[in-house]
Structures are given as C-alpha cells and as structure tokens.
Protein backbone atom coordinates (compact mmCIF):
# COMPACT_ATOMS: atom_id res chain seq x y z
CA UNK A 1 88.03 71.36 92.95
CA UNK A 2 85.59 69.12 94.60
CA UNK A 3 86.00 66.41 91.84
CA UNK A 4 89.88 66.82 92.16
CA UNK A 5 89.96 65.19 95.98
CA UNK A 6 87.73 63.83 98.17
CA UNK A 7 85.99 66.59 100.44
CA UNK A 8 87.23 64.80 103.53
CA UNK A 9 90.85 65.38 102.46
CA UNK A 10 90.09 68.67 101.20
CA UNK A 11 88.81 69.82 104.09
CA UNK A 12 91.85 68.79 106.22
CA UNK A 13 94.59 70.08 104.01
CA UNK A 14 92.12 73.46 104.01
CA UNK A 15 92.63 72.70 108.21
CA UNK A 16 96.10 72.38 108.06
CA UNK A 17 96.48 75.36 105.61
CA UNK A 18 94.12 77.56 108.13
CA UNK A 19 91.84 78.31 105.01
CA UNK A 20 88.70 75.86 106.51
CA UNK A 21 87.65 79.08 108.91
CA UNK A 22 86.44 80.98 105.78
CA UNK A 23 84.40 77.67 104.82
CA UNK A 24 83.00 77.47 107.94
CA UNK A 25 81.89 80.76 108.62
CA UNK A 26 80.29 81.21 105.20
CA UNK A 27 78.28 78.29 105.97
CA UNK A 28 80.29 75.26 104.14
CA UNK A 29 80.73 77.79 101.05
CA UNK A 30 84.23 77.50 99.49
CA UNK A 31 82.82 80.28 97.04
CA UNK A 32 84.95 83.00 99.10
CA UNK A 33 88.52 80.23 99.38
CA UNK A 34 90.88 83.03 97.26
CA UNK A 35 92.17 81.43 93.90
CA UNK A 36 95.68 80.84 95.81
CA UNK A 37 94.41 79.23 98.55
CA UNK A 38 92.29 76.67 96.62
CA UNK A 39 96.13 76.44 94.57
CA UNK A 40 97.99 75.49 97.66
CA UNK A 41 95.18 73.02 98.72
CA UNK A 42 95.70 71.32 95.28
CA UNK A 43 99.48 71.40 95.64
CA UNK A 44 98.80 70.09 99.08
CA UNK A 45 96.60 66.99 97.63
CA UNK A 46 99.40 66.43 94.63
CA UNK A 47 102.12 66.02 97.31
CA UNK A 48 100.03 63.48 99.51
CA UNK A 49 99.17 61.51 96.32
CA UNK A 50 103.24 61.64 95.08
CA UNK A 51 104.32 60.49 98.13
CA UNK A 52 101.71 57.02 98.47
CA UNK A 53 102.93 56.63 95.27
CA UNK A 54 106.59 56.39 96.24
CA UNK A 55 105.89 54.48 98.61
C-alpha cells in the first residue's frame, strides 16, 4: 500500500479512519492494519484523488 499513497496521507486517512492506533502501538507496523481497514484507507485515498481531479 505504501507505493499506492504517500505515507503522510496514509497516515491521516488511517487518523481519520481511527486505524493509526494499531500502527502506533505496534511500533509504526501496519503488518497488524486488518485487510478491510487497509481497503477503506485506499477507498479513502481514491476519493481525495477523484475529487482534485474534479476540481
């Protein structure tokens, strides 16, 4: 996912998702991130990008 979106963005959708506590209490490891978290943090990153597009 990393190569997807930029950490920085990653990390705030995963802040405004409430998925960036499991990051940072396994030390910066997205390892444990379920499957359909690191889904909705995509979706998350598709929406921002459609939307500076339509603009």
């Amino acid at each position: 996912m990393s190569k997807l979106i930029s950490n920085n963005l990653r990390e705030e959708i995963a802040k405004e998702l409430g998925v960036y506590d499991t990051v940072k209490n396994d030390g910066g490891s997205w390892a444990n991130v379920s499957s359909k978290d690191c889904g909705n943090i995509v979706k998350k990153a598709i929406e921002i990008a459609n939307r500076a597009v339509e603009k």
